[in-house]
N, C-alpha and C. Protein backbone atom coordinates (compact mmCIF):
# COMPACT_ATOMS: atom_id res chain seq x y z
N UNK A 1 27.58 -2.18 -7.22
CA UNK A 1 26.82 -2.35 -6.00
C UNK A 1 26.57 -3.85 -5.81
N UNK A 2 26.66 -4.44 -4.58
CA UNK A 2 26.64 -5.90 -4.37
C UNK A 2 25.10 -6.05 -4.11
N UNK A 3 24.81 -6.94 -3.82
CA UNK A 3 23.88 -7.25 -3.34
C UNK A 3 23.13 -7.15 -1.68
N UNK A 4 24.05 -7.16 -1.09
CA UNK A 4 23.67 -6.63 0.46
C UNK A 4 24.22 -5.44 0.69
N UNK A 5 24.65 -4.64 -0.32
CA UNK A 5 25.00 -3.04 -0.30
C UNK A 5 23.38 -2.24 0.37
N UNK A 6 24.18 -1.15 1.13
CA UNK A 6 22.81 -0.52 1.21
C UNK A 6 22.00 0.56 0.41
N UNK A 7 20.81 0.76 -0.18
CA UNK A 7 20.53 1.91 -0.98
C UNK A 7 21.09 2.87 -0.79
N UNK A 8 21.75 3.77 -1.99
CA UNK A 8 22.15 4.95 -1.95
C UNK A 8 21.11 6.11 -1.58
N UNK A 9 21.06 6.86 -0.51
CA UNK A 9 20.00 8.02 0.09
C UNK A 9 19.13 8.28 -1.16
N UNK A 10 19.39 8.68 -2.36
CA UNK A 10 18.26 9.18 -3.46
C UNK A 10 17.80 7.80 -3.92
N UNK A 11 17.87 6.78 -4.25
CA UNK A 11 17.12 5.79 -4.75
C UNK A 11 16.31 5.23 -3.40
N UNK A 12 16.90 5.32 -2.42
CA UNK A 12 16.16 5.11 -0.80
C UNK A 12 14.67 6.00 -0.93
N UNK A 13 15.11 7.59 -1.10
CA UNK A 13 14.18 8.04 -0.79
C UNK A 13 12.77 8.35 -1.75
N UNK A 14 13.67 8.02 -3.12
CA UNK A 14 12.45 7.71 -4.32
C UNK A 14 11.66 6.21 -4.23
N UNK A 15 12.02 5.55 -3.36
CA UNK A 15 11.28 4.17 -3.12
C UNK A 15 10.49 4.52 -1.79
N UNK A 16 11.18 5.22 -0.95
CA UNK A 16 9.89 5.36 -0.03
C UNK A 16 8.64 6.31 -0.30
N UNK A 17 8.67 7.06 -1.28
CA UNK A 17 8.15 7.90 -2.37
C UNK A 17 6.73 6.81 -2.61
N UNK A 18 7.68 5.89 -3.58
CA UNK A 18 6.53 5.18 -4.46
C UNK A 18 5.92 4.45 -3.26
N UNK A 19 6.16 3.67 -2.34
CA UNK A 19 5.64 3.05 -1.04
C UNK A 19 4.27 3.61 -0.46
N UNK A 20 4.70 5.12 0.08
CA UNK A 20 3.47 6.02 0.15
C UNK A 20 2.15 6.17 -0.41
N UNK A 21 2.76 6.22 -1.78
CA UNK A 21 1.67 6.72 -2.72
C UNK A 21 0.65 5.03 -3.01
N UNK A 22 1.62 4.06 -3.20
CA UNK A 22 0.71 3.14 -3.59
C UNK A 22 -0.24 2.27 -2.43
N UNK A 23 0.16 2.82 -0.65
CA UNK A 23 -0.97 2.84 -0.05
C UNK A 23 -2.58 3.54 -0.34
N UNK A 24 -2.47 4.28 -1.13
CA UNK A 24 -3.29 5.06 -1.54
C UNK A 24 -4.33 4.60 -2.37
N UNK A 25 -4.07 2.90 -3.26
CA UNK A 25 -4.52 2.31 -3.95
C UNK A 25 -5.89 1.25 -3.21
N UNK A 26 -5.28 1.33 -2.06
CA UNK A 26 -6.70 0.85 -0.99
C UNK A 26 -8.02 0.87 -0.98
N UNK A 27 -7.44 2.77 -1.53
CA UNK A 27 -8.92 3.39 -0.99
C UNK A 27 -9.63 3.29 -2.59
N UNK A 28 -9.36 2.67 -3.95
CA UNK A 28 -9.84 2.57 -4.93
C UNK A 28 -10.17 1.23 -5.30
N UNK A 29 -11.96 1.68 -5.43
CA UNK A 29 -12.86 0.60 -5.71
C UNK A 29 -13.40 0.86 -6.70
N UNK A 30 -13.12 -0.16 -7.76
CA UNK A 30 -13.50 -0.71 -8.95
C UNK A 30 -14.43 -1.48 -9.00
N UNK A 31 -15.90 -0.49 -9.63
CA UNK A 31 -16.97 -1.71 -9.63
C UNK A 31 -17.05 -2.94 -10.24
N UNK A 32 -17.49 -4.01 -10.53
CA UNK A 32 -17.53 -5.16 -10.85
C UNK A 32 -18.94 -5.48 -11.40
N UNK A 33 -19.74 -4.57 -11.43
CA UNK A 33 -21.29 -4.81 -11.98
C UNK A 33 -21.37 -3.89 -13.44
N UNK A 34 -21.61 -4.56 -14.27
CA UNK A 34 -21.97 -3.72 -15.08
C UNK A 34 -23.47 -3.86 -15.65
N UNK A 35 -24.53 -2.81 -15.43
CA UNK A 35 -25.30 -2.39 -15.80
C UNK A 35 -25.90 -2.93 -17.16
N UNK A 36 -26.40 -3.93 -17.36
CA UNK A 36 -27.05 -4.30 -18.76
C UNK A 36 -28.37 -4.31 -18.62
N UNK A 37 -29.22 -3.04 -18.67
CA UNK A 37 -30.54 -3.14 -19.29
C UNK A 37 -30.94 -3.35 -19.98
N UNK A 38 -32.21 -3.56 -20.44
CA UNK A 38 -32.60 -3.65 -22.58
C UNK A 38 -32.16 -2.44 -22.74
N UNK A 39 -30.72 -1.95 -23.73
CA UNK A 39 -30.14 -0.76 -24.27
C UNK A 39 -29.62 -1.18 -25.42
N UNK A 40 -29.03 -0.20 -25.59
CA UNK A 40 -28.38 -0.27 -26.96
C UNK A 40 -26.63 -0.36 -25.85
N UNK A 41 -26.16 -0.91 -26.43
CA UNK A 41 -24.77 -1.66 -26.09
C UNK A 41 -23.15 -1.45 -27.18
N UNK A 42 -22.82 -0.08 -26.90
CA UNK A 42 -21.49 -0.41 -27.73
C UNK A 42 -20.55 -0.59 -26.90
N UNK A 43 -18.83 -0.79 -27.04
CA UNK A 43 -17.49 -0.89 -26.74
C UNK A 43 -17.14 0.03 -27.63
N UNK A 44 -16.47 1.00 -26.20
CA UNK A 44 -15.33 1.74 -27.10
C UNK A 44 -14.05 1.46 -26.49
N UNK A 45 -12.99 1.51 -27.31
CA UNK A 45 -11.63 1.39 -27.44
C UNK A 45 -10.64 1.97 -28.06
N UNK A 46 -9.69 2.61 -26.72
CA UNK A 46 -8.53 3.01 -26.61
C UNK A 46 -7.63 2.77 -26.17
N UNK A 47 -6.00 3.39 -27.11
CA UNK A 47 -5.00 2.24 -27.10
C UNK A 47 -3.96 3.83 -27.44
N UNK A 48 -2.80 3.55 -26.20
CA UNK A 48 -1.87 4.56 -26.68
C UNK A 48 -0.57 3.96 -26.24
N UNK A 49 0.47 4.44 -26.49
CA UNK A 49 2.08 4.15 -26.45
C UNK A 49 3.07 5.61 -26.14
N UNK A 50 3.89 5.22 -25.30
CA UNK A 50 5.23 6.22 -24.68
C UNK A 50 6.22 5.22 -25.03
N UNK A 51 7.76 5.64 -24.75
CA UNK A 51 8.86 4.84 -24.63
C UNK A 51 9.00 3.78 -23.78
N UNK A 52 8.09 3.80 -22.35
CA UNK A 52 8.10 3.01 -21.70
C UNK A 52 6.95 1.82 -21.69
N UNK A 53 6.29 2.44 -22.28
CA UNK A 53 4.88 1.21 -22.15
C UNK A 53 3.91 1.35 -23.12
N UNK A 54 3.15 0.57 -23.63
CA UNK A 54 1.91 0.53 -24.08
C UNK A 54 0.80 0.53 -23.92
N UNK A 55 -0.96 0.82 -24.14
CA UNK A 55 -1.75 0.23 -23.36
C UNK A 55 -2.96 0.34 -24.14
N UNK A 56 -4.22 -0.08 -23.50
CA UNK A 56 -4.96 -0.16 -24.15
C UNK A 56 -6.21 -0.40 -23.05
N UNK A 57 -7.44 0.53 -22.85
CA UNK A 57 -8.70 0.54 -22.26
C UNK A 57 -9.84 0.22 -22.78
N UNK A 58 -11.04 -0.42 -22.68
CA UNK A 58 -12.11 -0.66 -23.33
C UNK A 58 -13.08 -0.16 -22.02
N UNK A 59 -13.93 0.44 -22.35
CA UNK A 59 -15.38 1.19 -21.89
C UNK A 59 -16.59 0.48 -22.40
N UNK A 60 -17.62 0.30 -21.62
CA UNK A 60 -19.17 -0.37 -22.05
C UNK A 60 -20.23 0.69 -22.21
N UNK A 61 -20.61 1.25 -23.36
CA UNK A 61 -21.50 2.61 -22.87
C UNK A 61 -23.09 1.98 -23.25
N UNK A 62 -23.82 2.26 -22.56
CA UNK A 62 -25.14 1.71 -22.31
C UNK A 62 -26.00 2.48 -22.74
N UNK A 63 -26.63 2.45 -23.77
CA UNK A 63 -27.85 3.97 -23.84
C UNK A 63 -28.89 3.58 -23.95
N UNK A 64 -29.63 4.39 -23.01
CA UNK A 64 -31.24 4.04 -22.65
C UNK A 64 -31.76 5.30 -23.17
N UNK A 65 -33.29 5.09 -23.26
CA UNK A 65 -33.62 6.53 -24.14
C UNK A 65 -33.52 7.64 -22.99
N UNK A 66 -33.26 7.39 -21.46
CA UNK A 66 -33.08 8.78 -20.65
C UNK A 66 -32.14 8.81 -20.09
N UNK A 67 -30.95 7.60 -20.49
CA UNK A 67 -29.36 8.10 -19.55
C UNK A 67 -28.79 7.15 -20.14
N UNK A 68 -27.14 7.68 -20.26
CA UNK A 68 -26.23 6.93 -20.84
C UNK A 68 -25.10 6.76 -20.28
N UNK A 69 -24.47 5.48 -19.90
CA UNK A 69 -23.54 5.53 -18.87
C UNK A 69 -22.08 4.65 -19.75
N UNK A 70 -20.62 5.60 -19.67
CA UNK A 70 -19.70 4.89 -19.63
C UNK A 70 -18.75 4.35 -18.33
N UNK A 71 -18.92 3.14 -18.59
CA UNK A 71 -18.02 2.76 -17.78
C UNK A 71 -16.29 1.73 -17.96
N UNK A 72 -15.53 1.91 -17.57
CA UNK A 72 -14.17 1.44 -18.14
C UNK A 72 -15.00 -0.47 -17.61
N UNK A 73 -14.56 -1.21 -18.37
CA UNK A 73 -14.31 -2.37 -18.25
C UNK A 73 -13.15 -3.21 -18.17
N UNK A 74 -12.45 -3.07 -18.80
CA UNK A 74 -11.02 -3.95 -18.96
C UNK A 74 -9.54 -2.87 -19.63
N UNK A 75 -8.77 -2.61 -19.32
CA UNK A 75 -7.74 -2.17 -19.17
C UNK A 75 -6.92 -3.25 -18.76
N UNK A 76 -5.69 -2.83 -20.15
CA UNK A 76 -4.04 -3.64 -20.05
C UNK A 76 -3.16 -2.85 -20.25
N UNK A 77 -1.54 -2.83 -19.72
CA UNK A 77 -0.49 -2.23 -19.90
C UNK A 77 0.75 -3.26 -20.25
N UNK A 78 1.36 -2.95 -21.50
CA UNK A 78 2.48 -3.65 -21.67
C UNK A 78 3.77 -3.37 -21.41
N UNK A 79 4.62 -3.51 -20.69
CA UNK A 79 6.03 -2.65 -20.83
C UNK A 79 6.87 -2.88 -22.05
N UNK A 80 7.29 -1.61 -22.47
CA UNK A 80 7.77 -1.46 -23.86
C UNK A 80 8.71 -2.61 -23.89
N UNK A 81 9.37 -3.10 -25.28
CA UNK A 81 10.23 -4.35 -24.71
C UNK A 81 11.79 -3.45 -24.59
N UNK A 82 12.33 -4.32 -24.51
CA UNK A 82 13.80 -3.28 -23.85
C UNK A 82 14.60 -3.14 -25.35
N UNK A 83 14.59 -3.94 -26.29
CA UNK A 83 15.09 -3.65 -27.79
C UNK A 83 14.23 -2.31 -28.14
N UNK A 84 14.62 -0.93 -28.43
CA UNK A 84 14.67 0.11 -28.90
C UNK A 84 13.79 -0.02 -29.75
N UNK A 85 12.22 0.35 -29.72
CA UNK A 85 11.07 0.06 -30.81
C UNK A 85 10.92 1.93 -31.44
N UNK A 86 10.66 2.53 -32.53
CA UNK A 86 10.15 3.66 -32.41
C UNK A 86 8.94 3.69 -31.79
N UNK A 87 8.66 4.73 -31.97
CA UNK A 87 7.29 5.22 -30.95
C UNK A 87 5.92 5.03 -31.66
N UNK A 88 5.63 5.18 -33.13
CA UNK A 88 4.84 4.75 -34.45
C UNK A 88 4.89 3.35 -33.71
N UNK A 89 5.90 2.48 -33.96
CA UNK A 89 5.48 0.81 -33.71
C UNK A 89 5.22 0.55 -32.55
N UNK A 90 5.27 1.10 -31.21
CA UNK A 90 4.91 1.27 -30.06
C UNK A 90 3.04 1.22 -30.05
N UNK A 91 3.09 2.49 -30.38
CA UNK A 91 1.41 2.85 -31.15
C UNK A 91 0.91 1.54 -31.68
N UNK A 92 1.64 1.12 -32.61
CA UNK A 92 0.91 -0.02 -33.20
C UNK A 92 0.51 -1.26 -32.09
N UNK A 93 1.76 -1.47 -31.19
CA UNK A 93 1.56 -2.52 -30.54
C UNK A 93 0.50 -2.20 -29.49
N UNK A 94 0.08 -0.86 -29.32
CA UNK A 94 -1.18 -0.86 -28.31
C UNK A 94 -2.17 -0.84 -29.36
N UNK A 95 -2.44 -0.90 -30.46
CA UNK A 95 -3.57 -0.91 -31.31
C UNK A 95 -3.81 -2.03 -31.38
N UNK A 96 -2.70 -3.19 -31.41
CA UNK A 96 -2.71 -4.87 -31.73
C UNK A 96 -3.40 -5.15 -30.33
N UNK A 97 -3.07 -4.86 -29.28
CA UNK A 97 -3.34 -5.01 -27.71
C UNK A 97 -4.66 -4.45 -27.71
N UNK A 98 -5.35 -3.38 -27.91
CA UNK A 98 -6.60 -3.01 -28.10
C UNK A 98 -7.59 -3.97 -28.86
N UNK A 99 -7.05 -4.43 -29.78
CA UNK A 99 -7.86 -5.28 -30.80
C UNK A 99 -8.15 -6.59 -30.12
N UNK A 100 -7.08 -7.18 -29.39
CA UNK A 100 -7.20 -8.53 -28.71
C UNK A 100 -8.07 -8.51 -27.33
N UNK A 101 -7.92 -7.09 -26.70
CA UNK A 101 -8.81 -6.74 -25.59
C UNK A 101 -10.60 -7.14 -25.98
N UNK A 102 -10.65 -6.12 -27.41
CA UNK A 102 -12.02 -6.35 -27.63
C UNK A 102 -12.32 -7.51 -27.95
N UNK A 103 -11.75 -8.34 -28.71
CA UNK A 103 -12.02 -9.77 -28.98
C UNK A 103 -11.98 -10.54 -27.63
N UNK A 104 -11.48 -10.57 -26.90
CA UNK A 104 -11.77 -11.25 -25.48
C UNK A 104 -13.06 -10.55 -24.91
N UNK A 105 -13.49 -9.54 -24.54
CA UNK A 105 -14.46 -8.99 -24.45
C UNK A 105 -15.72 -9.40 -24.87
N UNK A 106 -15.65 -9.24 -26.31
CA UNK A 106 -17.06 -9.62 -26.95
C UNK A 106 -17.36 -11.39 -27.06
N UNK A 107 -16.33 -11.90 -26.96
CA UNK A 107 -16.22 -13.53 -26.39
C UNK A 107 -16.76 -13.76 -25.10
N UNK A 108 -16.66 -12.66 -24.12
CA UNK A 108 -17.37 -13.40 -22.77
C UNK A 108 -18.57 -12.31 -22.41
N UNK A 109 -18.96 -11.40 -23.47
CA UNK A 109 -20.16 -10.72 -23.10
C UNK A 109 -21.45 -11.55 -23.60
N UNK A 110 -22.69 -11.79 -22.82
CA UNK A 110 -23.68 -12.68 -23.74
C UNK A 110 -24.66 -11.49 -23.95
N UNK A 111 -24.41 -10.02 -24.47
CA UNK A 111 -25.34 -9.21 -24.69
C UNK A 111 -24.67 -8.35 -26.35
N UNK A 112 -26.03 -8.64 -26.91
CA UNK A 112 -25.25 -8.06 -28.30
C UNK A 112 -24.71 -7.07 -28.38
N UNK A 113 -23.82 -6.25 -28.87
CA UNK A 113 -22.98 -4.69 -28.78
C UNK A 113 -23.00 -4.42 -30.48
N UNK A 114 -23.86 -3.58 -30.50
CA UNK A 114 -24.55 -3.07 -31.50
C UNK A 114 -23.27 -2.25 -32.68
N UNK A 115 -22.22 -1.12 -31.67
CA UNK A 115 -21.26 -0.07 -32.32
C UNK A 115 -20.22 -1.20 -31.64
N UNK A 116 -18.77 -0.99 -32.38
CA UNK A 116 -17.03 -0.78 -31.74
C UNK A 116 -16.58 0.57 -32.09
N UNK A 117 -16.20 0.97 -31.61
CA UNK A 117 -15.47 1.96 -32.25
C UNK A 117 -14.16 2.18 -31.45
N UNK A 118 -13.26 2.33 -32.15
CA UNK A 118 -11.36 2.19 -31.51
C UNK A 118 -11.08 3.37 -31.84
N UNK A 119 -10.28 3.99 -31.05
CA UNK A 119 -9.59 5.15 -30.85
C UNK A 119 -8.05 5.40 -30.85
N UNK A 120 -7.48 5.74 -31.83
CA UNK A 120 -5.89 5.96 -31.17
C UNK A 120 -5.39 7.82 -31.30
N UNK A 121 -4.15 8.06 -30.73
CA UNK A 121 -3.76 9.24 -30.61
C UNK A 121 -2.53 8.97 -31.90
N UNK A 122 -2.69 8.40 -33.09
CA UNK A 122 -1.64 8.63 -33.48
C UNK A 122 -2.09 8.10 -34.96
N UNK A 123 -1.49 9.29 -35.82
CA UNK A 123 -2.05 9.86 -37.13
C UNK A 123 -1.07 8.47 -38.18
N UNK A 124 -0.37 7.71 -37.59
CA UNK A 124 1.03 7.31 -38.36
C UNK A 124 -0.24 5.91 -38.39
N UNK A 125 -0.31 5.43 -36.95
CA UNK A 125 -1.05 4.27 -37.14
C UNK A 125 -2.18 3.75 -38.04
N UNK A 126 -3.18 5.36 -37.70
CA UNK A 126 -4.21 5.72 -38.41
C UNK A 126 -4.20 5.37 -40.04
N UNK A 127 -3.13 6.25 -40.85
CA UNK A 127 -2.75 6.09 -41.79
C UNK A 127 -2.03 4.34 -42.10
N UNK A 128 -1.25 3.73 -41.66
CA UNK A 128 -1.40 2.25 -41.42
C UNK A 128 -2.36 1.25 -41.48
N UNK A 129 -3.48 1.92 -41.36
CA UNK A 129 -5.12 0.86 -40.91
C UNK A 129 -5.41 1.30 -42.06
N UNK A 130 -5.57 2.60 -42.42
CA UNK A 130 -6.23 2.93 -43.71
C UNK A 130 -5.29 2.32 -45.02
N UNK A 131 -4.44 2.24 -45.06
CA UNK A 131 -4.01 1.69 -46.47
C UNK A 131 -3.07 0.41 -45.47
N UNK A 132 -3.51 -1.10 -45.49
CA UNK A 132 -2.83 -1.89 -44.98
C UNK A 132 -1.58 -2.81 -46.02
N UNK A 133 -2.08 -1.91 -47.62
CA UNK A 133 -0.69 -2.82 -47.80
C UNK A 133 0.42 -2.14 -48.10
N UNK A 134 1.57 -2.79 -48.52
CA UNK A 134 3.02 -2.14 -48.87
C UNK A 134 3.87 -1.86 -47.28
N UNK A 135 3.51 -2.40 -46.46
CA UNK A 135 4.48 -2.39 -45.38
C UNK A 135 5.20 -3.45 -44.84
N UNK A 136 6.31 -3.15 -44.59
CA UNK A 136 7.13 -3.86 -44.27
C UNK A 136 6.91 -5.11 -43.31
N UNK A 137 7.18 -6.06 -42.88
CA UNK A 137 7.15 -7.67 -42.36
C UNK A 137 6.27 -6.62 -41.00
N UNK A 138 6.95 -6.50 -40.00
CA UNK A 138 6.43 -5.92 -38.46
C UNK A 138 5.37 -5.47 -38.27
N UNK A 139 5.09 -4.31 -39.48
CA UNK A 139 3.92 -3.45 -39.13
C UNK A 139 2.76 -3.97 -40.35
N UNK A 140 3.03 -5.12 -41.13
CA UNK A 140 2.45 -5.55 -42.42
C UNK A 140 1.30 -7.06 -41.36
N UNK A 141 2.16 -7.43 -40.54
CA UNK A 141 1.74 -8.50 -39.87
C UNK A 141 0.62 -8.28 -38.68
N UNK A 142 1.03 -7.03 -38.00
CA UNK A 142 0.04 -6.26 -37.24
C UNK A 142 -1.39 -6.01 -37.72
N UNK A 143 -1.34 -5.00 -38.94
CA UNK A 143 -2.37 -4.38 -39.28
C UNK A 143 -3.46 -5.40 -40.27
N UNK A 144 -2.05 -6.52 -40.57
CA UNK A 144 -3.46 -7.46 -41.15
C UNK A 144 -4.32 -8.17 -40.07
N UNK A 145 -3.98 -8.68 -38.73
CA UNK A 145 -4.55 -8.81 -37.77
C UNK A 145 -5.62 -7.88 -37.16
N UNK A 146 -4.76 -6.90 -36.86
CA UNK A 146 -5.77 -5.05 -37.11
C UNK A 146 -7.17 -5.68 -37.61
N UNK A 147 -7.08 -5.17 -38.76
CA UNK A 147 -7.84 -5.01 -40.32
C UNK A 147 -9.22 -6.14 -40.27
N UNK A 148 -8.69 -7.13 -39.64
CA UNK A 148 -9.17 -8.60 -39.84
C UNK A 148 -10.52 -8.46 -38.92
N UNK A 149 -10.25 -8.12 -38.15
CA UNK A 149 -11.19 -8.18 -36.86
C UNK A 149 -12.29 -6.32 -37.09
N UNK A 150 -10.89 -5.54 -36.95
CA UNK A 150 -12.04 -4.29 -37.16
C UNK A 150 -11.12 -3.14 -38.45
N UNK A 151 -11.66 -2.68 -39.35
CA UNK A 151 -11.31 -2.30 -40.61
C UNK A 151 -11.29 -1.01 -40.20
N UNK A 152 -10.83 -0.40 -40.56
CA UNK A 152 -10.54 1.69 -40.98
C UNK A 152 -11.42 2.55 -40.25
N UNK A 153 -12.83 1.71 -41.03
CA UNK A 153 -14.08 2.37 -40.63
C UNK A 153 -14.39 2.80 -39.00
N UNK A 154 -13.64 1.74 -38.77
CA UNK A 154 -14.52 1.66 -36.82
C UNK A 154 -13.61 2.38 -36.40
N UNK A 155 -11.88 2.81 -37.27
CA UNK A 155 -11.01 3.22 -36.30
C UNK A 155 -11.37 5.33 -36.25
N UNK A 156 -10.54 5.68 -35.17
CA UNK A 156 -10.96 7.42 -34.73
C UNK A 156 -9.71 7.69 -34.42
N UNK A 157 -9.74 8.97 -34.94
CA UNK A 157 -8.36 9.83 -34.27
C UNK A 157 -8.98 10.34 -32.98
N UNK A 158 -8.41 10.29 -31.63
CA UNK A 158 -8.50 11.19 -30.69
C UNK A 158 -7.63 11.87 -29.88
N UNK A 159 -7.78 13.37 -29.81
CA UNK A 159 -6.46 13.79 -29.52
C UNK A 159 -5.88 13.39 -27.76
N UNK A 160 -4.71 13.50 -27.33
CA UNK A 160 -3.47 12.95 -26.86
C UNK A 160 -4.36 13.32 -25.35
N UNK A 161 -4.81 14.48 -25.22
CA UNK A 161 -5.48 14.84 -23.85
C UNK A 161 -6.96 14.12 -23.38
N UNK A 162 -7.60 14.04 -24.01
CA UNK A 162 -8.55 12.85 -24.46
C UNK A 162 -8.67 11.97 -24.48
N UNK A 163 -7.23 11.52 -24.25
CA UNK A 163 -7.08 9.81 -24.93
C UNK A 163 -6.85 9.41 -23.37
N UNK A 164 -8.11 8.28 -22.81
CA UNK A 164 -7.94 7.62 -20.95
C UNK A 164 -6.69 6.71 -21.45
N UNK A 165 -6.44 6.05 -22.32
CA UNK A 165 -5.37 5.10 -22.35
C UNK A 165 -3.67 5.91 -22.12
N UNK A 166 -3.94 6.81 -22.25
CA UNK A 166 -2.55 7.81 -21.69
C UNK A 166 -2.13 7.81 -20.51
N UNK A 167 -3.23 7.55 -19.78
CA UNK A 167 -3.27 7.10 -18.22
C UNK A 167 -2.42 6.18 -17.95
N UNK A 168 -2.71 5.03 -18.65
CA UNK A 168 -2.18 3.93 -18.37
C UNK A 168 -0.57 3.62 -19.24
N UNK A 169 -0.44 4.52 -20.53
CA UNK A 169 0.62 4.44 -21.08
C UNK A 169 1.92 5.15 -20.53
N UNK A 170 1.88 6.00 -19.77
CA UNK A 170 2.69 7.27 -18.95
C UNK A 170 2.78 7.12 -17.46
N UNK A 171 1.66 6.50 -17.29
CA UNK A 171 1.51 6.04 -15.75
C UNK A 171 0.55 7.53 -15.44
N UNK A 172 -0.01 6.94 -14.12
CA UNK A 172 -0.51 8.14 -12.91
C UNK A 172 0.22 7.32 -12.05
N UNK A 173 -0.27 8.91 -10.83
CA UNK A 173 0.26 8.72 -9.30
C UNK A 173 -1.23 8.07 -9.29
N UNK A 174 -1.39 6.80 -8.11
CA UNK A 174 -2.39 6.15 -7.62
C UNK A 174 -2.98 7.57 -6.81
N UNK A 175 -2.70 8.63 -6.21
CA UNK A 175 -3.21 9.04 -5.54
C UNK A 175 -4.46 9.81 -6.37
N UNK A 176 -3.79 10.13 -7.74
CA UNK A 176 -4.94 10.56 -9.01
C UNK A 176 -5.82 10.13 -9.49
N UNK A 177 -5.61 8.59 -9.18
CA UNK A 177 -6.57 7.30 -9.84
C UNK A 177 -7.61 7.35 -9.42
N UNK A 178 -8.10 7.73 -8.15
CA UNK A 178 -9.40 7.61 -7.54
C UNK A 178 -10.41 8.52 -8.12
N UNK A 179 -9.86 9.37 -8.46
CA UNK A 179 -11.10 10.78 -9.05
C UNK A 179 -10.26 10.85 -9.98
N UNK A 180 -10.55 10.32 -11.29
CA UNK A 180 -9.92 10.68 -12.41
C UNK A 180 -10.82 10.01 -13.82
N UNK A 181 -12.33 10.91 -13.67
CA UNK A 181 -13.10 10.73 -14.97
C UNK A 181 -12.71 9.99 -16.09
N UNK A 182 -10.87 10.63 -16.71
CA UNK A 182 -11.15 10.30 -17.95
C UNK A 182 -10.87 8.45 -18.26
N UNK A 183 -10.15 8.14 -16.50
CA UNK A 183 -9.44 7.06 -16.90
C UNK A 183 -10.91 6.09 -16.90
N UNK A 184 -12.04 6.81 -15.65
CA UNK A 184 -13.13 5.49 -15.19
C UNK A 184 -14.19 5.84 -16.26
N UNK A 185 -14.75 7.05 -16.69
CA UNK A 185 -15.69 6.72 -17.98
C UNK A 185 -15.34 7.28 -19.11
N UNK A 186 -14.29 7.51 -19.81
CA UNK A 186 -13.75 7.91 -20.93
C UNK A 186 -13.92 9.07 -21.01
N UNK A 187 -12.91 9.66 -22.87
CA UNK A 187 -13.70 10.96 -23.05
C UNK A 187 -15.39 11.78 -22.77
N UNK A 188 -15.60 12.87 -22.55
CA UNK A 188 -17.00 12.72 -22.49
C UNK A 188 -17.55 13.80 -23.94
């Protein structure tokens, strides 16, 4: 196909597809205030991986002694790189991406955050954080970075349906994004 060729009818009509839908992104407003009363202040963080992408969400949950509010704060997506990664080191690289999220985070918050606690959907990584040595150069270099910042303890298994960073690792249709709990205040 040249360059001033015209789209073939099915790639035509899967682009006017995506066109549609991402008008839809208009109507989604992302607050910009976040709520800091005298509370208790943790970050939670989640981080998942597909073939195509990586990602990683952080939430601010606020607890006052009569209401507790999560709200998403910062969300990133990486596209997988195009060299053939398994899906385990995929995982990892949204756990490395999770870890750097919170460290930027707690660098520009001026309110103490009492808990972290990190979340992944994947038992391989899990097991990785918990015993960080004897691995190979890739995943040996990761988890000491991992490890460094937040250790075993803070990390959680959560399962795959549960997990808001799936959102962002698999994609949604924007038209889902607007009413979609798990992506704007996490598991509940």
């Amino acid at each position: 196909m040249a360059w001033d060729d015209p789209l073939p009818e099915h790639v035509l009509s899967s682009w006017m597809t995506i066109l549609q839908t991402l008008k839809s992104i208009a109507s989604v407003k992302i607050p910009r205030y976040a709520k800091l009363p005298s509370s208790k202040l943790q970050l939670l963080g989640f981080c998942d991986a597909s073939e195509k992408a990586y990602a990683a969400a952080v939430y601010l949950k606020s607890v006052n002694a009569d209401e507790v509010s999560i709200n998403l704060l910062i969300a990133k997506t990486r596209v997988a790189p195009k060299k053939q990664e398994t899906l385990p080191r995929l995982e990892l690289c949204g756990a490395l991406l999770l870890v750097q999220l919170l460290d930027a985070v707690k660098s520009h918050l001026r309110h103490p955050i009492e808990e972290t606690h990190l979340w992944t959907d994947s038992t391989i990584v899990l097991s990785w954080i918990a015993d960080p040595s004897n691995w190979k150069t890739f995943v040996s270099n990761r988890i000491s970075t991992i490890v460094k910042s937040y250790p075993s303890s803070c990390w959680h298994h959560v399962r795959s349906h549960d997990n808001p960073a799936d959102c962002a690792s698999r994609g949604i249709n924007p038209n889902e994004l607007e009413d979609h709990p798990l992506w704007w205040h996490g598991p509940s």
